[in-house]
C-alpha atoms as a PDB file:
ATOM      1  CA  UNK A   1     198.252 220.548  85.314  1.00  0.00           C
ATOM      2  CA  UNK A   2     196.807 224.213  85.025  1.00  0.00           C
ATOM      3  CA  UNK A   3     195.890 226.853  83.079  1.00  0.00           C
ATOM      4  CA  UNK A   4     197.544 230.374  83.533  1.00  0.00           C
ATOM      5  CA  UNK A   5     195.536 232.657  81.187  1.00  0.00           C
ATOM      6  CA  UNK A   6     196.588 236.680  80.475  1.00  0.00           C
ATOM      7  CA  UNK A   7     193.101 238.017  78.480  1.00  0.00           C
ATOM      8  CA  UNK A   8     192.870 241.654  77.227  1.00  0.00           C
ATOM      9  CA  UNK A   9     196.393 242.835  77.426  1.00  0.00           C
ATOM     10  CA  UNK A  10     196.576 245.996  75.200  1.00  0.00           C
ATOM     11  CA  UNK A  11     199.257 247.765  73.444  1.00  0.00           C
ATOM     12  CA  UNK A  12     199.609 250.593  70.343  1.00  0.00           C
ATOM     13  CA  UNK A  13     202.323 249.135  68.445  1.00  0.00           C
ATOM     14  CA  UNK A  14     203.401 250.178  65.217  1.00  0.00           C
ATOM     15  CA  UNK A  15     203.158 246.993  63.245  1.00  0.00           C
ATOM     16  CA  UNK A  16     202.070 245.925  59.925  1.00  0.00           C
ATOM     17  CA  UNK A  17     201.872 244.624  56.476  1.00  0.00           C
ATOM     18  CA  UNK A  18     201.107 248.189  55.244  1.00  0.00           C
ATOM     19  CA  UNK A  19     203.720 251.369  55.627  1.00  0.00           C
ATOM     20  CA  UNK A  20     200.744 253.243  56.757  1.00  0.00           C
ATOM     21  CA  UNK A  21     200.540 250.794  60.001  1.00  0.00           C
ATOM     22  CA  UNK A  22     204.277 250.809  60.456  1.00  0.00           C
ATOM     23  CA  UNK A  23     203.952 254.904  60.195  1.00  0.00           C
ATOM     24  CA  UNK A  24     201.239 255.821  62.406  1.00  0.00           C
ATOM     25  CA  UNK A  25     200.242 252.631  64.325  1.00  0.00           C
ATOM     26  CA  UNK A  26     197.325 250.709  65.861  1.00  0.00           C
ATOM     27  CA  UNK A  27     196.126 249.193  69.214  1.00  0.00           C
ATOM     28  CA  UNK A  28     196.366 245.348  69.584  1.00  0.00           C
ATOM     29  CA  UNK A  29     194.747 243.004  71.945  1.00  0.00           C
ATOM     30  CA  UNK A  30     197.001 240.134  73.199  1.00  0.00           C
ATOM     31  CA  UNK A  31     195.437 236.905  74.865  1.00  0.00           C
ATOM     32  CA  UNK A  32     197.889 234.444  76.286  1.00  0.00           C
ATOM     33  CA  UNK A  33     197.127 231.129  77.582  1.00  0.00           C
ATOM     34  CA  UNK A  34     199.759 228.337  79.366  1.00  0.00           C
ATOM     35  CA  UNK A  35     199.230 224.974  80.828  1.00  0.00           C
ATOM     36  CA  UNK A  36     202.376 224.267  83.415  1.00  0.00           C
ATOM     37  CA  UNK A  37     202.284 221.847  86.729  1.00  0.00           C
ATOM     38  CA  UNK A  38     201.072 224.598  89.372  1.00  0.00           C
ATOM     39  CA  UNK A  39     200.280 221.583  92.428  1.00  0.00           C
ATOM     40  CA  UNK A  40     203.374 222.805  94.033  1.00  0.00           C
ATOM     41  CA  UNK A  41     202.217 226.566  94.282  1.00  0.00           C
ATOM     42  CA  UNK A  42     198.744 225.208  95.099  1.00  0.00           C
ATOM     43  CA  UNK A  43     200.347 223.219  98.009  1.00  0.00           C
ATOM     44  CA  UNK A  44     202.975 225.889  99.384  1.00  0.00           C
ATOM     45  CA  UNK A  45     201.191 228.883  98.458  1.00  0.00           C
ATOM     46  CA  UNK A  46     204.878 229.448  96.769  1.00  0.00           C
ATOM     47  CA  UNK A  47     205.231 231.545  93.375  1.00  0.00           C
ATOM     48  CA  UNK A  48     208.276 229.566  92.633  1.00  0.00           C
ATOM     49  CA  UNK A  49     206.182 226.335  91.856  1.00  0.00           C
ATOM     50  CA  UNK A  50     204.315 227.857  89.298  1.00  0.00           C
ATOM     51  CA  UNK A  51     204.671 231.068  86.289  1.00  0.00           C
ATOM     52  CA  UNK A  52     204.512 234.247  87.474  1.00  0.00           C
ATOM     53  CA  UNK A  53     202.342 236.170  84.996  1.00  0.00           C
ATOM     54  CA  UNK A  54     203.659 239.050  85.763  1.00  0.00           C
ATOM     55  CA  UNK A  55     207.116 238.130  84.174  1.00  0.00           C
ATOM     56  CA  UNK A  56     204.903 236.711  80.993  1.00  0.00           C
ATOM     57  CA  UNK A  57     203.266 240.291  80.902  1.00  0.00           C
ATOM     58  CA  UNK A  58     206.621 241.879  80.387  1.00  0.00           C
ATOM     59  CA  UNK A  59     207.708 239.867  77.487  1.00  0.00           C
ATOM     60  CA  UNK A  60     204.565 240.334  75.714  1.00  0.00           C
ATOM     61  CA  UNK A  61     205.113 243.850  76.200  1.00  0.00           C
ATOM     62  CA  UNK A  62     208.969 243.728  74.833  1.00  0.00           C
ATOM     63  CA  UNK A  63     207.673 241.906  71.954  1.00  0.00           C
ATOM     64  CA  UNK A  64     204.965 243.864  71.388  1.00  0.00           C
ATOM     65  CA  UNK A  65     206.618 247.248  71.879  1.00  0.00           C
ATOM     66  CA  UNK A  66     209.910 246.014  70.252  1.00  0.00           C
ATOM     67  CA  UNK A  67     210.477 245.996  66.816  1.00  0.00           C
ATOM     68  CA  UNK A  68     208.364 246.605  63.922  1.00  0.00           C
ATOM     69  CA  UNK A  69     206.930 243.404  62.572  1.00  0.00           C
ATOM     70  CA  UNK A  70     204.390 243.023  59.137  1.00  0.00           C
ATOM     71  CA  UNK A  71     202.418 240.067  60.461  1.00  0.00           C
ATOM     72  CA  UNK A  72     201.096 239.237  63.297  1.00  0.00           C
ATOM     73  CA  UNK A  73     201.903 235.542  62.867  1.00  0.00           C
ATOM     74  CA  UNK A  74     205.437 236.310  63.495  1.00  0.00           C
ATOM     75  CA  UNK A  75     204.291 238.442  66.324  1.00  0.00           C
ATOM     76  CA  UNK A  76     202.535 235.460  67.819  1.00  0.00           C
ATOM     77  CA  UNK A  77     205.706 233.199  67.413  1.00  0.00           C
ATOM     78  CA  UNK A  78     208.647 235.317  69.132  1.00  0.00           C
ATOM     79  CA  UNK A  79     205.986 236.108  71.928  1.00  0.00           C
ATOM     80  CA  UNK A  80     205.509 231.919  72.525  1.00  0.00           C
ATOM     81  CA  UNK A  81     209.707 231.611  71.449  1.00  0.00           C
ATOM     82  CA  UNK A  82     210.194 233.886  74.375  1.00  0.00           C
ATOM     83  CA  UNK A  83     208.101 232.432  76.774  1.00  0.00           C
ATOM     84  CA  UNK A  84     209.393 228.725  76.068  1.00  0.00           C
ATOM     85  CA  UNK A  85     212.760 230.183  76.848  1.00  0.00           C
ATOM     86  CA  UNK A  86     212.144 231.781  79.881  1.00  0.00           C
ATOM     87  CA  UNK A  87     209.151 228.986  81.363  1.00  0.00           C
ATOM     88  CA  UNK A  88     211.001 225.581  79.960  1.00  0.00           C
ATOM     89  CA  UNK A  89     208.630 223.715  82.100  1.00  0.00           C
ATOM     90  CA  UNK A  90     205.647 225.022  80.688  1.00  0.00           C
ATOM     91  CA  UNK A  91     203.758 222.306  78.700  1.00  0.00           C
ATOM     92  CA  UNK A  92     201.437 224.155  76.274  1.00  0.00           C
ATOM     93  CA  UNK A  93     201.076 227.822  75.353  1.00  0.00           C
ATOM     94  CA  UNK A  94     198.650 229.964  73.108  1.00  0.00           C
ATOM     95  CA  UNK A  95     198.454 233.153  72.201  1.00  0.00           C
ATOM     96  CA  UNK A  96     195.962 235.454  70.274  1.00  0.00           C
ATOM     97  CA  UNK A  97     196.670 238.598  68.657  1.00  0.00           C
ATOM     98  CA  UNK A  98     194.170 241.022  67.922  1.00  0.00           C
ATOM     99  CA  UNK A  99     194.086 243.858  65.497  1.00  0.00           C
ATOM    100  CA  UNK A 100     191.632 246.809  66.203  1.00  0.00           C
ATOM    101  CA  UNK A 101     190.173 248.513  63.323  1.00  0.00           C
ATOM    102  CA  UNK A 102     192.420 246.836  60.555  1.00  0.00           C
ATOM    103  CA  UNK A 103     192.808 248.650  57.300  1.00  0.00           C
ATOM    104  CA  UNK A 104     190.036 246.855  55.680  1.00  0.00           C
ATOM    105  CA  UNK A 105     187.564 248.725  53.407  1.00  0.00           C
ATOM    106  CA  UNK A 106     184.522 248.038  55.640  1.00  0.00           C
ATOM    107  CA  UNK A 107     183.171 247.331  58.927  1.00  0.00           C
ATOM    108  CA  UNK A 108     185.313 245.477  60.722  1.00  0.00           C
ATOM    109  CA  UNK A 109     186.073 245.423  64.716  1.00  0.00           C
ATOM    110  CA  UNK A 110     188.933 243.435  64.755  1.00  0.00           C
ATOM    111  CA  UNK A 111     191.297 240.393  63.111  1.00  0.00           C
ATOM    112  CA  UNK A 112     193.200 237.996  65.127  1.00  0.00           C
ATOM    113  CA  UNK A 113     195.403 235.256  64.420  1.00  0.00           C
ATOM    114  CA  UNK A 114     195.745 232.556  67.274  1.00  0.00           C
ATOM    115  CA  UNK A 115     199.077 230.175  67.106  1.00  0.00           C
ATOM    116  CA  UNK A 116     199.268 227.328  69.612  1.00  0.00           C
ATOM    117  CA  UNK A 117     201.860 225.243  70.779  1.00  0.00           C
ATOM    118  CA  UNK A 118     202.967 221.848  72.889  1.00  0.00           C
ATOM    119  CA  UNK A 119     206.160 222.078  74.064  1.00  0.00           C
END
């Protein structure tokens, strides 16, 4: 077993609990971690025995570039629904979701939820 890990990705998305956030948006930070069996592609040198994280790039970017959601705890499940459904043999998956400069009266870098799962 291995870890794939995606840190850092960033998008401006336009989601939100707040119409404000909906209206005029905000960047996010997306960290995504997976355990699958890689041995094969460690063996063969092969990207067909292991996840190409490319392909898990793009459908963090569909989700996060899709449709408007309020929370990103729902953003954090269809991003690990998706991935289960396109990587059914990968074991474990997390993923963090950042919020830059939340609408919070003070100083505040960031919030993040983190929802983890074992598949």
């Amino acid at each position: 077993m291995g870890i794939i890990a995606l840190e850092g990705l960033s998008f401006f998305a336009h989601h939100g609990y707040y119409p404000q956030e909906r209206e005029t948006g905000n960047r996010f930070k997306v960290d995504v971690y997976l355990q699958t069996d890689f041995n094969e592609a460690a063996l063969t040198d092969d990207l067909e025995g292991t996840i190409n994280y490319e392909g898990v790039y793009k459908l963090v970017k569909q989700v996060m570039e899709g449709s408007k959601q309020y929370l990103l705890e729902r953003l954090a499940q269809r991003i690990i629904d998706a991935s289960a459904e396109n990587y059914p043999h990968m074991k474990w998956m997390r993923v963090r979701i950042s919020k830059l400069n939340p609408p919070i009266a003070g100083d505040i870098e960031r919030v993040y939820v983190e929802l983890e799962k074992t598949f």
